[in-house]
Protein backbone atom coordinates (compact mmCIF):
# COMPACT_ATOMS: atom_id res chain seq x y z
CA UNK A 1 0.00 0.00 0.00
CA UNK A 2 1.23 3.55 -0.80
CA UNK A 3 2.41 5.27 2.16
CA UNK A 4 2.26 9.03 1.22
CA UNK A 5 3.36 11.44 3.98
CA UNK A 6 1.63 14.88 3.73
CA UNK A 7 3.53 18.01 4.62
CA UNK A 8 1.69 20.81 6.18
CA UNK A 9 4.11 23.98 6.81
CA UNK A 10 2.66 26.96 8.80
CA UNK A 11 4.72 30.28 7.92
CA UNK A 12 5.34 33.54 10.29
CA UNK A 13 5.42 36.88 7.87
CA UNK A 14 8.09 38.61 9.62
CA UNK A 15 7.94 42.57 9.16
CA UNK A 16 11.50 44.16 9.29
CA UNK A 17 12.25 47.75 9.40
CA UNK A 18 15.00 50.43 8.33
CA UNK A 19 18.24 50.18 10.00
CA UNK A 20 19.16 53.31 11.44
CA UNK A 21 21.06 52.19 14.90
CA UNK A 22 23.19 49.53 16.67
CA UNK A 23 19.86 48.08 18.58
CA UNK A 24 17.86 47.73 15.28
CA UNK A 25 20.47 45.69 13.33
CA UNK A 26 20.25 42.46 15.62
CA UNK A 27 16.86 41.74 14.44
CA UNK A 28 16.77 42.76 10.97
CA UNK A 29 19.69 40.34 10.78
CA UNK A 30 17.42 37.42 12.62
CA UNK A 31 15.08 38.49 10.38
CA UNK A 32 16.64 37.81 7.14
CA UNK A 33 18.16 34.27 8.54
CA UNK A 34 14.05 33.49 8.90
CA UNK A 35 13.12 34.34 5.49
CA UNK A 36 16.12 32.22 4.44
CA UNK A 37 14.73 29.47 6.24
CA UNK A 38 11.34 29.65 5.28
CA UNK A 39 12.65 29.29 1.70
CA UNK A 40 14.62 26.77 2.42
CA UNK A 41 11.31 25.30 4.20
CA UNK A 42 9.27 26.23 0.74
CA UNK A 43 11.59 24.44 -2.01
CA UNK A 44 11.41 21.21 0.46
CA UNK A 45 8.25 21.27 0.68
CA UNK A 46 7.28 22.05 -2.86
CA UNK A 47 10.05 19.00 -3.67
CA UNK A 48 8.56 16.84 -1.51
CA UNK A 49 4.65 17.78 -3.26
CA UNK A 50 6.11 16.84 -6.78
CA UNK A 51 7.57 13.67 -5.52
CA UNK A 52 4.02 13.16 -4.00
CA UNK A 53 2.04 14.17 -7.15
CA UNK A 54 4.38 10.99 -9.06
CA UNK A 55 3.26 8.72 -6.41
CA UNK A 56 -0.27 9.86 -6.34
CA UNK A 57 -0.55 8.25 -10.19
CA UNK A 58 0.73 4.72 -8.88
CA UNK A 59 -1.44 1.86 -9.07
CA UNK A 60 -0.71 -0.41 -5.99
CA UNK A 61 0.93 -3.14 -8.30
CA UNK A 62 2.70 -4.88 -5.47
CA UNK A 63 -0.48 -6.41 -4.18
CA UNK A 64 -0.71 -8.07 -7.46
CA UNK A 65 2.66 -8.73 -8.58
CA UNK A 66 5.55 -10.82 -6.19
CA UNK A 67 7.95 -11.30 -8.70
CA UNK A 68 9.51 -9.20 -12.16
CA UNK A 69 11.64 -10.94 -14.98
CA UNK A 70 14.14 -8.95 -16.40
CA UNK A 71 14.45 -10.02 -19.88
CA UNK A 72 18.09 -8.94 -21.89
CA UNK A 73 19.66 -9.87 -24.49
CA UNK A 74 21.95 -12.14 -22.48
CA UNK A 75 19.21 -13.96 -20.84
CA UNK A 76 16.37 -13.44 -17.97
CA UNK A 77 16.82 -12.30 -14.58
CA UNK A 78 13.94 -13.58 -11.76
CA UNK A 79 13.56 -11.08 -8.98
CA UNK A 80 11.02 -11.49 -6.28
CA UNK A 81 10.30 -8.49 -4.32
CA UNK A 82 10.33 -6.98 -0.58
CA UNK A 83 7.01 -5.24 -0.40
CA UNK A 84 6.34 -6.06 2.65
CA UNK A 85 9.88 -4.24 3.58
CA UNK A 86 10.14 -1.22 1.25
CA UNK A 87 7.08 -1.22 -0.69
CA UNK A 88 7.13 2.67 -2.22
CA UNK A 89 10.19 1.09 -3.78
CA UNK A 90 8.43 -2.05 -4.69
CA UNK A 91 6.10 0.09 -6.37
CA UNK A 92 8.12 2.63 -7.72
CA UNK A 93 10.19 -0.42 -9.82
CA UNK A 94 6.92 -2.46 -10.69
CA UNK A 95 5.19 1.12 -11.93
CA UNK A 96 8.04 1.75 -13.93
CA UNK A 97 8.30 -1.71 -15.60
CA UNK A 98 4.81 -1.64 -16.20
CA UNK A 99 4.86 1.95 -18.18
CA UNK A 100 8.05 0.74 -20.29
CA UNK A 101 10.36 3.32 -18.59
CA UNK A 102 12.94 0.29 -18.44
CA UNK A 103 12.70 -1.33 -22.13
CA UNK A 104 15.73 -0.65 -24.16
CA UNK A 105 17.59 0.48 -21.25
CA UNK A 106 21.38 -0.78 -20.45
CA UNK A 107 23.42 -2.21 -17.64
CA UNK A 108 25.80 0.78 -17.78
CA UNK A 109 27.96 0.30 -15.27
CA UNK A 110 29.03 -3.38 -14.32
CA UNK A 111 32.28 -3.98 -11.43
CA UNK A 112 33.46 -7.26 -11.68
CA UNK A 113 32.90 -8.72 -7.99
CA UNK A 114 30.74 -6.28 -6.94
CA UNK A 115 27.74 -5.24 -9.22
CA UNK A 116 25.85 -4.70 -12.03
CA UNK A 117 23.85 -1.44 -12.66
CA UNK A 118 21.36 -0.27 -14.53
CA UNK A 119 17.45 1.33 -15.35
CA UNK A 120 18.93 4.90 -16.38
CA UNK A 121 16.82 6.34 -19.23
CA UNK A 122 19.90 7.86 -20.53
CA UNK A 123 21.50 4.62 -21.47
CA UNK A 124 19.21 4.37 -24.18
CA UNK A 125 21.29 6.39 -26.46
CA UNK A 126 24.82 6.30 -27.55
CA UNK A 127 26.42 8.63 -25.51
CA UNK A 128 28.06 7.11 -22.76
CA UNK A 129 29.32 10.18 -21.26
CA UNK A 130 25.75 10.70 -19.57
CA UNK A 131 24.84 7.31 -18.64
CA UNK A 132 24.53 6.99 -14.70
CA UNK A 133 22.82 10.58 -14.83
CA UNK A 134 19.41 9.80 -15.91
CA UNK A 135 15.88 9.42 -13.86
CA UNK A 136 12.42 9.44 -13.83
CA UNK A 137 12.57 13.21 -13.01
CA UNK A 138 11.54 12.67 -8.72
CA UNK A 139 13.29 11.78 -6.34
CA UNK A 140 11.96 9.47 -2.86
CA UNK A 141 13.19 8.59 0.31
CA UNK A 142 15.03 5.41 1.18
CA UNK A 143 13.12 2.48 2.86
CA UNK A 144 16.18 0.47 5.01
CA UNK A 145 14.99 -2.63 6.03
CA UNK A 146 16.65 -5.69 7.64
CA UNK A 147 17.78 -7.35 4.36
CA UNK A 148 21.62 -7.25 4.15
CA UNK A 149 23.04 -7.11 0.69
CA UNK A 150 24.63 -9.94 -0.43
CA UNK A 151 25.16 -12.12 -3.57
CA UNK A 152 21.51 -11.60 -5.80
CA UNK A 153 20.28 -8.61 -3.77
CA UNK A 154 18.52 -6.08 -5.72
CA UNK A 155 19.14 -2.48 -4.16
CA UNK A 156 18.36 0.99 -5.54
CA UNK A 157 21.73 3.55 -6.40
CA UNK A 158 21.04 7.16 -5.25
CA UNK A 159 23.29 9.90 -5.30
CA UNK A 160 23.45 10.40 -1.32
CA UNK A 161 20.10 9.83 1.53
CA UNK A 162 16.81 10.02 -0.37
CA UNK A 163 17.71 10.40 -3.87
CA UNK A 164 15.93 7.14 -5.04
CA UNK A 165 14.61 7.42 -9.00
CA UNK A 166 14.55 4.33 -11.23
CA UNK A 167 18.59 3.16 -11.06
CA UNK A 168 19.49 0.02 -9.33
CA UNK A 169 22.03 -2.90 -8.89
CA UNK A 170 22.16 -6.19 -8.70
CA UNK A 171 24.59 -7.39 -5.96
CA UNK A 172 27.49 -10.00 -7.38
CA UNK A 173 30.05 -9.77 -4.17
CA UNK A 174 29.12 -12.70 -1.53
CA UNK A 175 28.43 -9.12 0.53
CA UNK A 176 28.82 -5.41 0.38
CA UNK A 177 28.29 -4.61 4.13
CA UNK A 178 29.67 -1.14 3.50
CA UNK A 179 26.71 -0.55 1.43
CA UNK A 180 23.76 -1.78 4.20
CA UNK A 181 22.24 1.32 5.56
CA UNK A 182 22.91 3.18 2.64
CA UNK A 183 20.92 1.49 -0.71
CA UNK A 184 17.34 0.42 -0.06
CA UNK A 185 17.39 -3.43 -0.62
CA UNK A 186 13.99 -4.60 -2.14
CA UNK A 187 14.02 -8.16 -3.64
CA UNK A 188 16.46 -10.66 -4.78
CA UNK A 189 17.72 -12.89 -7.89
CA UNK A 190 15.73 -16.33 -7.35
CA UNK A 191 16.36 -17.17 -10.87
CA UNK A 192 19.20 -16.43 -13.80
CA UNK A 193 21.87 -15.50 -11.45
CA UNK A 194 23.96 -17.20 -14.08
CA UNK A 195 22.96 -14.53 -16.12
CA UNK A 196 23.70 -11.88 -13.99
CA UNK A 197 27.37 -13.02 -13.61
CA UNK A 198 27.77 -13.27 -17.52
CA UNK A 199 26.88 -9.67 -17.36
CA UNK A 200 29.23 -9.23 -14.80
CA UNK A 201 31.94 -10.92 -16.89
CA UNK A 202 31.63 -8.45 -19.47
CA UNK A 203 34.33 -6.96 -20.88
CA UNK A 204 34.03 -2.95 -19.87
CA UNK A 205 35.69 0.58 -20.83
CA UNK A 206 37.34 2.83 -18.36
CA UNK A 207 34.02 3.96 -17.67
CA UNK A 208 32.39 0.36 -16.71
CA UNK A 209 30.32 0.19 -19.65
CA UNK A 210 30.23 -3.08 -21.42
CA UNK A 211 32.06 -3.04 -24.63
CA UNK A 212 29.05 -4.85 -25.85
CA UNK A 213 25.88 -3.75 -24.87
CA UNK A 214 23.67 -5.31 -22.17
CA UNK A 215 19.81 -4.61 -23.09
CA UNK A 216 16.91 -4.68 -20.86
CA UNK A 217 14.85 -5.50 -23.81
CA UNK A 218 11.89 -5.53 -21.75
CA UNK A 219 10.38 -6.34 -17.94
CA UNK A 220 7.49 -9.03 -17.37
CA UNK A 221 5.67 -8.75 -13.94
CA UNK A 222 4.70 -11.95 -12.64
């Protein structure tokens, strides 16, 4: 079930007059750090609505979906999912799936013993300088749960604390404790993990894009 926290922010109009002596600057200086905080307040909030307003046109989809098949070009990838554990991310990756946002997309970024990445829009196109820097154009928070990542765990990349979009990883390292309390872990590999380390085993440019392209040709929701 969507869990959509609503943000209600109360604001003080603070009336500041002309400097003209010693006693009067203290508080037109207090003033001004106010109005800099209520606009700090206002673009959080008004971030935070637009993140909202994506969620808002979500259908529910983990409640009928457990599992997601990643289909490439090197072979199919099984997840099953965490929604009892992070389900705005659950949703956020079956929504996606559902609407396309994933077909044609790349595994961009693949470190041998440690990961493969993909689900940036960017990496639909030829220019590799930009993949990794793609979205869905929100941002959510992260949803830690009690799920380590290890070997098969599927985890969201971000950019630093609540910058979750569409980009995630597939763990290949036997563990990545480093990584638990920062990546949102919601599901796992239950079948093709074979396929994941063929992906893994791909040969890669200084960048860690595959030399040969790995394509999410498509995503089936079971």
């Amino acid at each position: 079930m969507k869990k959509i926290i609503i943000l209600t922010a109360m604001f003080i109009l603070l009336g500041v007059g002309c400097a003209k002596t010693t006693e009067e600057v203290k508080p037109q200086v207090k003033g001004v750090k106010e109005i800099n905080k209520v606009a700090e307040v206002t673009k959080i909030i008004t971030e935070q609505k637009n993140t909202m307003r994506n969620f808002e046109q979500y259908k529910d989809l983990a409640a009928e979906y457990s599992k997601a098949v990643i289909k490439t070009n090197k072979g199919d990838i099984t997840i099953e999912f965490y929604a009892d554990k992070s389900p705005i991310t659950v949703n956020n990756f079956l929504n996606l799936a559902e609407q396309g946002f994933y077909n044609e997309t790349k595994f961009h970024r693949v470190i041998r013993d440690f990961m493969i990445q993909g689900g940036d829009p960017n990496s639909k196109g030829d220019n590799t300088a930009i993949y990794g820097t793609g979205g869905p154009n929100y941002k959510f928070n992260d949803e830690f749960n009690s799920e380590t990542l290890v070997r098969g765990s599927l985890a969201m990349a971000n950019s630093g604390p609540n910058t979750n979009g569409s980009q995630f990883f597939i763990v290949t390292a036997e563990a990545t404790p480093w990584l638990d309390g920062k990546h949102t872990n919601f599901g796992r590999v239950i079948a093709g993990m074979e396929v994941v380390d063929a992906i893994e085993n791909s040969e890669t440019d200084p960048r860690d894009n595959p030399v040969e392209p790995v394509v999410i040709e498509s995503i089936e929701l079971v």
